[in-house]
Protein backbone atom coordinates (compact mmCIF):
# COMPACT_ATOMS: atom_id res chain seq x y z
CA UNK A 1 0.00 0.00 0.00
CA UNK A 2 1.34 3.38 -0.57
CA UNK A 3 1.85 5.76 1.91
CA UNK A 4 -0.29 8.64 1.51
CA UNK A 5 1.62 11.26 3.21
CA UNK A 6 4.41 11.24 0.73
CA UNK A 7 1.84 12.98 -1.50
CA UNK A 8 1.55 15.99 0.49
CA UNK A 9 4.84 18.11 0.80
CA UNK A 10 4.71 21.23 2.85
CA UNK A 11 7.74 22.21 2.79
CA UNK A 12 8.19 26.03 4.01
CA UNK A 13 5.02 25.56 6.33
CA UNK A 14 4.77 25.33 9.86
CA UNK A 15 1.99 23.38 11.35
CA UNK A 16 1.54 24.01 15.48
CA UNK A 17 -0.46 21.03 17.01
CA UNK A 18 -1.93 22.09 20.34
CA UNK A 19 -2.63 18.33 22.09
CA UNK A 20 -2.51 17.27 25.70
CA UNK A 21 -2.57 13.95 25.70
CA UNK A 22 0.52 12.17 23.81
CA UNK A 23 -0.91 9.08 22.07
CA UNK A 24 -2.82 11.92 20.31
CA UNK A 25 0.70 13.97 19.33
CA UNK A 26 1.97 10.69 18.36
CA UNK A 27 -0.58 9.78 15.82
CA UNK A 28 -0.39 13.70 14.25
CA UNK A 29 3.30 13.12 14.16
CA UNK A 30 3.15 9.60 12.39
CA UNK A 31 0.57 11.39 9.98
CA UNK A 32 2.72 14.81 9.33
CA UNK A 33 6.41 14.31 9.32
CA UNK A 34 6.51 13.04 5.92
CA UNK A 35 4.94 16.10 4.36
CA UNK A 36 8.03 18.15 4.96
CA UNK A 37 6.05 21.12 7.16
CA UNK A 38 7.83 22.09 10.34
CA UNK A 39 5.48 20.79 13.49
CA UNK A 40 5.91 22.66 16.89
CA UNK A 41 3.89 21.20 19.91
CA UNK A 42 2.10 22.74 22.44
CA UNK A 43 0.21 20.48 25.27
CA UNK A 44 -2.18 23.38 26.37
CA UNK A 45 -3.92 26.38 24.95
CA UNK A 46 -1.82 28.91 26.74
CA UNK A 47 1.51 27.27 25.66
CA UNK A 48 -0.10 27.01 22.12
CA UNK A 49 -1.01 31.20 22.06
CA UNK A 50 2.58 31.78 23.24
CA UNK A 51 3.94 29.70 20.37
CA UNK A 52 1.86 31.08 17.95
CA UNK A 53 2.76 34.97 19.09
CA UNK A 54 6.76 33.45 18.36
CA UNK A 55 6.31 31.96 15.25
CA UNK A 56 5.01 32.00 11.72
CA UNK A 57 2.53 29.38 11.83
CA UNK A 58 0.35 28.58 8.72
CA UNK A 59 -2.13 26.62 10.46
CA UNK A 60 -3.20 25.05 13.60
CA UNK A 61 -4.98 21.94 15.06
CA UNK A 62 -6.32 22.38 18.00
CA UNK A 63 -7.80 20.12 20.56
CA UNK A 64 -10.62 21.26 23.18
CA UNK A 65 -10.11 19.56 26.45
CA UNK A 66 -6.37 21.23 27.42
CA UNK A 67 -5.34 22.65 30.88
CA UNK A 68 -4.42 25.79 31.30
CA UNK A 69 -6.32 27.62 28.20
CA UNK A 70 -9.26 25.47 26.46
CA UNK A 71 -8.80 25.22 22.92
CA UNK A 72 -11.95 27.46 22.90
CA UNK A 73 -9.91 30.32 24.77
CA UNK A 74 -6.94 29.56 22.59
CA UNK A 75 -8.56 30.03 19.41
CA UNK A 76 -10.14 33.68 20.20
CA UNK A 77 -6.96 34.91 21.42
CA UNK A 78 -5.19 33.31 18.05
CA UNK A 79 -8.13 34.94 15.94
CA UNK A 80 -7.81 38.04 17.62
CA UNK A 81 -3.21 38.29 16.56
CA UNK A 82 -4.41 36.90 13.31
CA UNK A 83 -7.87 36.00 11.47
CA UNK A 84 -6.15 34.47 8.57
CA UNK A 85 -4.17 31.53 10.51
CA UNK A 86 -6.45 28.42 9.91
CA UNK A 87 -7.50 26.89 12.89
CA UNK A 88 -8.60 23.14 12.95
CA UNK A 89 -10.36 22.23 15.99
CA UNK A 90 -10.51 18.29 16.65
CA UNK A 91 -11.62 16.73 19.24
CA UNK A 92 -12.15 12.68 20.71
CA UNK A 93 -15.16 14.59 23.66
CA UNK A 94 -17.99 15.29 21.52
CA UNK A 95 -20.30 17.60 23.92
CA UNK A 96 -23.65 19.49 23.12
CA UNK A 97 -23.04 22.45 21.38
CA UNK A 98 -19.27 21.92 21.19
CA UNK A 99 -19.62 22.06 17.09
CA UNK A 100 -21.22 25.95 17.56
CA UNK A 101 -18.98 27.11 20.09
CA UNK A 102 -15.74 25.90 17.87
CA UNK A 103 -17.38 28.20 15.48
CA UNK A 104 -18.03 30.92 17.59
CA UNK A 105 -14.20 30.79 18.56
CA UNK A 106 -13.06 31.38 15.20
CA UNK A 107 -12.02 27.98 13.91
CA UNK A 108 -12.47 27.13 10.04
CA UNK A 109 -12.67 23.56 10.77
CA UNK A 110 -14.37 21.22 13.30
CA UNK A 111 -13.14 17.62 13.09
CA UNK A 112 -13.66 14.98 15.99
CA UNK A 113 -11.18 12.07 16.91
CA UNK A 114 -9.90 9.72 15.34
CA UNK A 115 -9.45 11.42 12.43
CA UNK A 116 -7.77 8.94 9.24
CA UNK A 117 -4.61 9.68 8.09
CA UNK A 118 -6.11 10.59 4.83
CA UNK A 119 -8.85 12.38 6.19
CA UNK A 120 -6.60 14.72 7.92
CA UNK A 121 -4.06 15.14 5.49
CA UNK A 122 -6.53 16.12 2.73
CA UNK A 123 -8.19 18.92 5.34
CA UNK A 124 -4.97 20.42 6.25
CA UNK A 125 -3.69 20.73 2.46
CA UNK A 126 -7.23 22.78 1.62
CA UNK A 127 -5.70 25.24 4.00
CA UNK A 128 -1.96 24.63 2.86
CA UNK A 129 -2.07 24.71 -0.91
């Protein structure tokens, strides 16, 4: 079988994954590193607004459930330095009204866990090509 992610190539992008729990970085790092984009890590919502004020990132995932900074806080506060930056919420804690309030927040996409390889590689190129 051919590996998908050899298809993408980022190269000159930076991708900043904002994930708390580290099976989860794990699988976005088995998915990404072939696509040549430059990943930076941050395990909560503050950390991942600190990052982002540092750095030029093209485009973020973002999980929900974080300490510190919610990825619902995160995102405004992103949104608010920069509307362009493309924020992908995703998220394995599906709650009422969780869709609607990732909206409200500024993301551009809302995506719930586990995402497919494929799947997620083919949303973050829409906002990388």
């Amino acid at each position: 079988m051919q590996d998908k992610s050899k298809i993408f190539d980022w190269v000159g992008k930076t991708i900043l994954i904002a994930e708390d729990v580290e099976t989860s970085n794990q699988y976005f790092k088995a998915a990404l590193t072939k696509t040549n984009a430059s990943l930076l890590w941050a395990l909560n919502g503050k950390e991942a607004v600190q990052i982002f004020k540092k750095n030029k990132v093209d485009l973020i995932l973002m999980d929900i459930h974080m300490p510190q900074m919610n990825g619902f806080e995160a995102t405004k506060k992103i949104k608010e330095i920069d509307k362009s930056v493309p924020i992908i919420i995703q998220t394995a804690y599906i709650l009422s009204g969780e869709e609607e309030r990732s909206y409200d927040a500024g993301c551009d996409e809302f995506k719930t866990k586990p995402i497919k390889f494929i799947d997620l590689l083919t949303i973050v190129n829409k906002y990388l090509k």
